[in-house]
Protein backbone atom coordinates (compact mmCIF):
# COMPACT_ATOMS: atom_id res chain seq x y z
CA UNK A 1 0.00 0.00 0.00
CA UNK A 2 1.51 3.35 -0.85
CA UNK A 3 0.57 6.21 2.10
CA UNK A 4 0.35 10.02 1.34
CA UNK A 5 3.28 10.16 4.44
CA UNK A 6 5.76 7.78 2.99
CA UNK A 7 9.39 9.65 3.47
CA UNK A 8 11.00 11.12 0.34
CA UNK A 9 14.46 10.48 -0.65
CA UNK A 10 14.98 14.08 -0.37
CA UNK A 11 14.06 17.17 1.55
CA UNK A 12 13.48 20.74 1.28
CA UNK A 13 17.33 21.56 0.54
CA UNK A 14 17.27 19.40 -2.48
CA UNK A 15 14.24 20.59 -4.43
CA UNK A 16 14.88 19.09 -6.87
CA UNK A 17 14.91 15.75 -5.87
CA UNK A 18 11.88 16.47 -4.06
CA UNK A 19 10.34 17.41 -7.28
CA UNK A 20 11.55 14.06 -8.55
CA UNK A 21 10.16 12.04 -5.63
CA UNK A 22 7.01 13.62 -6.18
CA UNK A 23 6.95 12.63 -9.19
CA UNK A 24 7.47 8.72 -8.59
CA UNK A 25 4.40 9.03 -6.22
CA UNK A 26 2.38 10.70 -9.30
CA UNK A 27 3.07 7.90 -11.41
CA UNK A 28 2.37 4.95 -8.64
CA UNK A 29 -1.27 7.01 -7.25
CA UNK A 30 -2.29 6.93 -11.35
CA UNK A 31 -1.46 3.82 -11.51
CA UNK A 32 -3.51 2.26 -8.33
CA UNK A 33 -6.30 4.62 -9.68
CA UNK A 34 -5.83 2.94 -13.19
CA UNK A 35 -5.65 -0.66 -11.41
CA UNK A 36 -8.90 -0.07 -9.53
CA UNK A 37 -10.75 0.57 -12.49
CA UNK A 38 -9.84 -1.77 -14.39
CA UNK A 39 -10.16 -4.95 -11.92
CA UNK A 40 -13.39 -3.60 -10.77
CA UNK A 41 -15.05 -1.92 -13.99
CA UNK A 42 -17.42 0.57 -11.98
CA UNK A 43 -18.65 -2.47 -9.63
CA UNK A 44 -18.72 -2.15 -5.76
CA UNK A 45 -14.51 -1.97 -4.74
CA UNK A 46 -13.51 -4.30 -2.01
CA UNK A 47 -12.49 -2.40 1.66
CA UNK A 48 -8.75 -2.58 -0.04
CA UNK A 49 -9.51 -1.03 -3.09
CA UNK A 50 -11.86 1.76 -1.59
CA UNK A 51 -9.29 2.78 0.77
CA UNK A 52 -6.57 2.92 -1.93
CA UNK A 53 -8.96 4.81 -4.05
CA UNK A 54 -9.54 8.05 -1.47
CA UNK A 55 -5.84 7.38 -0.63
CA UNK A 56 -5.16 8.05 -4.47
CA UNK A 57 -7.73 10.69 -5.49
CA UNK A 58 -6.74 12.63 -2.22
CA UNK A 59 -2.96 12.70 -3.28
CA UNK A 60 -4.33 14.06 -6.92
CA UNK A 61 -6.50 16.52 -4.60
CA UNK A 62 -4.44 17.96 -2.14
CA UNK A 63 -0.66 17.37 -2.77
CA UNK A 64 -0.37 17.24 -6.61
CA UNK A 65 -1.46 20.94 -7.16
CA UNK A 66 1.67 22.03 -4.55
CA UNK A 67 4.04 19.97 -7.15
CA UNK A 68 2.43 21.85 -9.68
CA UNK A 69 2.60 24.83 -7.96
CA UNK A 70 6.58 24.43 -7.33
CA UNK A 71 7.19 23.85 -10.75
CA UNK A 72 5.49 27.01 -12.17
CA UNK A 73 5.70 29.29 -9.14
CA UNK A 74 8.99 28.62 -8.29
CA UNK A 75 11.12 26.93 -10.72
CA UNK A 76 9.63 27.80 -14.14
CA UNK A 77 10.05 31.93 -13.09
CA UNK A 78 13.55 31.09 -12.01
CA UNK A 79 14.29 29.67 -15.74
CA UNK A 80 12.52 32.00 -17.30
CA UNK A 81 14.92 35.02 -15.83
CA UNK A 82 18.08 32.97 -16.19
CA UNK A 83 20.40 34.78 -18.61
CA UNK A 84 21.79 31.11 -19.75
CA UNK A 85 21.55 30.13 -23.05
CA UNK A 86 20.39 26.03 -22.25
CA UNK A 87 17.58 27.76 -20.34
CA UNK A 88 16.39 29.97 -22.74
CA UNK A 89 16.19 27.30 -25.79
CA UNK A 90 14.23 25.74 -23.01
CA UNK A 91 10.94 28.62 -22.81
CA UNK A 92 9.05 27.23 -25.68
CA UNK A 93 9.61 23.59 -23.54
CA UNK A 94 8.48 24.95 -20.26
CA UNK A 95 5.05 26.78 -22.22
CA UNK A 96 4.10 22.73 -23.49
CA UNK A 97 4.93 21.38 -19.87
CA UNK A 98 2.49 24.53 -18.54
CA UNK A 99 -0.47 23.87 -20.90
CA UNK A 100 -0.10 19.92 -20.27
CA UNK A 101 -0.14 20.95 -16.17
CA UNK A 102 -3.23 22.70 -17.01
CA UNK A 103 -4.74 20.05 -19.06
CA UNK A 104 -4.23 17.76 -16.37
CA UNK A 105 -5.88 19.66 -13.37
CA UNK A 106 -8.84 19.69 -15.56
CA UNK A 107 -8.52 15.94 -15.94
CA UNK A 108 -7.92 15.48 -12.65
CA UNK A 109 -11.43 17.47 -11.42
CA UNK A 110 -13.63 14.69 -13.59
CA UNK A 111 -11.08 11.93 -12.21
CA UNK A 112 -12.09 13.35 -8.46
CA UNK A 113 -16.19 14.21 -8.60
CA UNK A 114 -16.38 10.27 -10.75
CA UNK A 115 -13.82 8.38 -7.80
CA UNK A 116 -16.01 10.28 -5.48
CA UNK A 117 -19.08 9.38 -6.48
CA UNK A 118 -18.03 5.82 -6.69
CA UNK A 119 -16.93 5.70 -3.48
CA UNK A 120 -19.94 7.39 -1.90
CA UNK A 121 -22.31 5.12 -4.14
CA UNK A 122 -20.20 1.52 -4.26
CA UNK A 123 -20.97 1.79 -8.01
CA UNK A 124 -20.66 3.41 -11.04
CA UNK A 125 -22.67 3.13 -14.20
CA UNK A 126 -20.81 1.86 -17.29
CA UNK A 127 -21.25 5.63 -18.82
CA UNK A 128 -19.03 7.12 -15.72
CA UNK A 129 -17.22 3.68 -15.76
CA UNK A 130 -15.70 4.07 -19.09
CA UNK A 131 -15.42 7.65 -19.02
CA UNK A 132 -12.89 7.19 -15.90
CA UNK A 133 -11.15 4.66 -17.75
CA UNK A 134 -10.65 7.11 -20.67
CA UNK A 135 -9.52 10.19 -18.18
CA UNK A 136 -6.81 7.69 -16.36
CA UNK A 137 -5.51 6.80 -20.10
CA UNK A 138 -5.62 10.01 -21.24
CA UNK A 139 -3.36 11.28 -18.21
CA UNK A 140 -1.19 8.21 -18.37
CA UNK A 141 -0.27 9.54 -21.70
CA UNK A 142 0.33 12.83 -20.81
CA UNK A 143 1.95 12.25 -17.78
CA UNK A 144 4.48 9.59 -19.33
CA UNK A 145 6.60 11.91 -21.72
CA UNK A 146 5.64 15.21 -19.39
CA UNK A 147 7.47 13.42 -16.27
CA UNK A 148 10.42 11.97 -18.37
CA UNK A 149 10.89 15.30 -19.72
CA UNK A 150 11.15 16.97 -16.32
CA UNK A 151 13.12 14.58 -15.11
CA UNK A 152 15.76 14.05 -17.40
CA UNK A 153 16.10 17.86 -19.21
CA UNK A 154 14.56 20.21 -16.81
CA UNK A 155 15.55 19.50 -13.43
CA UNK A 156 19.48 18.57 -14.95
CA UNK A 157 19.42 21.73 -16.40
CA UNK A 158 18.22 24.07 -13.51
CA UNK A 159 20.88 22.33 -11.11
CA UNK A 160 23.45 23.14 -13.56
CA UNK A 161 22.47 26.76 -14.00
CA UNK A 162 20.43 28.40 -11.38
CA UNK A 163 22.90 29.59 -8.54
CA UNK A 164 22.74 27.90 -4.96
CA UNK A 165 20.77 30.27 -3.27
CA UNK A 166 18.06 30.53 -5.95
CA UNK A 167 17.90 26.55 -5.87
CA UNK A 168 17.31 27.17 -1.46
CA UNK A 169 14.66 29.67 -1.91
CA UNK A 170 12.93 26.91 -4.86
CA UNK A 171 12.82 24.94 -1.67
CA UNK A 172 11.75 27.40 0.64
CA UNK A 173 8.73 28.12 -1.15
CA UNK A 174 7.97 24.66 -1.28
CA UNK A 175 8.23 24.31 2.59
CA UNK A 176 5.94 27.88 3.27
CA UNK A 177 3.37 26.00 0.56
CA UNK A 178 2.92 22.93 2.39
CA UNK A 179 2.60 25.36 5.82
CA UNK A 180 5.78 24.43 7.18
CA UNK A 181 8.62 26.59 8.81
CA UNK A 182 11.61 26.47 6.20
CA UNK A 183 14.08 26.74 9.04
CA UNK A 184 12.49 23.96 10.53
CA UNK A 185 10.60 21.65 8.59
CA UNK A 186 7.69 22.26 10.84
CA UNK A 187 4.31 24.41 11.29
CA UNK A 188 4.10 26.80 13.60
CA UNK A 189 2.05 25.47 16.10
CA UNK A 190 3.47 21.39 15.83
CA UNK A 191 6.25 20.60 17.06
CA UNK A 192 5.85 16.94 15.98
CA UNK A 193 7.55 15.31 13.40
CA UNK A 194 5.18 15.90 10.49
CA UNK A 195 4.75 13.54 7.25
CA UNK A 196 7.34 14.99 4.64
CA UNK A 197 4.73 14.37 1.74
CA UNK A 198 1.63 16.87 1.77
């Protein structure tokens, strides 16, 4: 079973890697959503499956949209004004990788009010059965080329030129969006250890 808390390989002062991390938990939550639908085909899920479905669609609900938001609040801006030459043949990239982020968080709205309704209902007729089916393929496809992209061009090319202290504030931001102190990992008013993924 994956859980919203598991532990990253990386923390706030690697942003990056964070990003990376996030995105291996992306691609395992779509597929456990993509699973799910197809062993059960809109029929009642077992206790297993229903938990790993609100386990999923909450991930896609309340900690995808702060990945997204890292990416084009706080890294994309930092390419954008980087006088480097690798970054700037990378713009008309980063404009794609936008419109498929917002393509997605459309996507991902049907994926959430259809898992919902399934989950509150135990069933789902074949019309909202098939049209899940079609969203989770349709993302899968997206997602596939959109992550590899990020992964193996973007990220490698904002650690090699965004300065140090630009890459700290990247994770900063990230930190203050998930309501944590950036000095210390935690909220304000917790002083527990709290679950690194949000």
């Amino acid at each position: 079973m994956i859980n919203i808390g598991d532990h990253p390989a990386h923390d706030f002062t690697d942003p990056l890697g964070m990003l990376s991390d996030c995105h291996r938990r992306i691609e395992r939550f779509l597929s456990l959503l993509i699973t799910i639908t197809v062993e059960s085909a809109g029929s009642r899920p077992t206790s297993a499956q229903a938990e790993a479905l609100r386990l999923a669609l909450q991930y896609f609900r309340e900690a995808a949209p702060k990945h997204t938001a890292d990416e084009e609040d706080s890294l994309f801006p930092r390419l954008r004004a980087c006088e480097h030459a690798g970054a700037r043949a990378a713009l008309s990239e980063m404009e794609k990788l936008h419109q498929e982020h917002e393509r997605a968080a459309v996507q991902h709205t049907d994926v959430d009010r259809i898992g919902g309704e399934w989950l509150w209902d135990g069933r789902l007729s074949p019309r909202d059965a098939d049209r899940l089916a079609e969203l989770l393929h349709d993302l899968a496809a997206t997602y596939r080329p959109h992550i590899a992209h990020e992964d193996s061009v973007v990220f490698p090319l904002a650690r090699t030129v965004l300065p140090q202290p630009a890459l700290a504030e990247v994770g900063r931001e990230m930190a203050r969006r998930r309501g944590l102190n950036p000095d210390t990992n935690r909220t304000d008013n917790d002083h527990s250890r709290l679950p690194t993924e949000r």
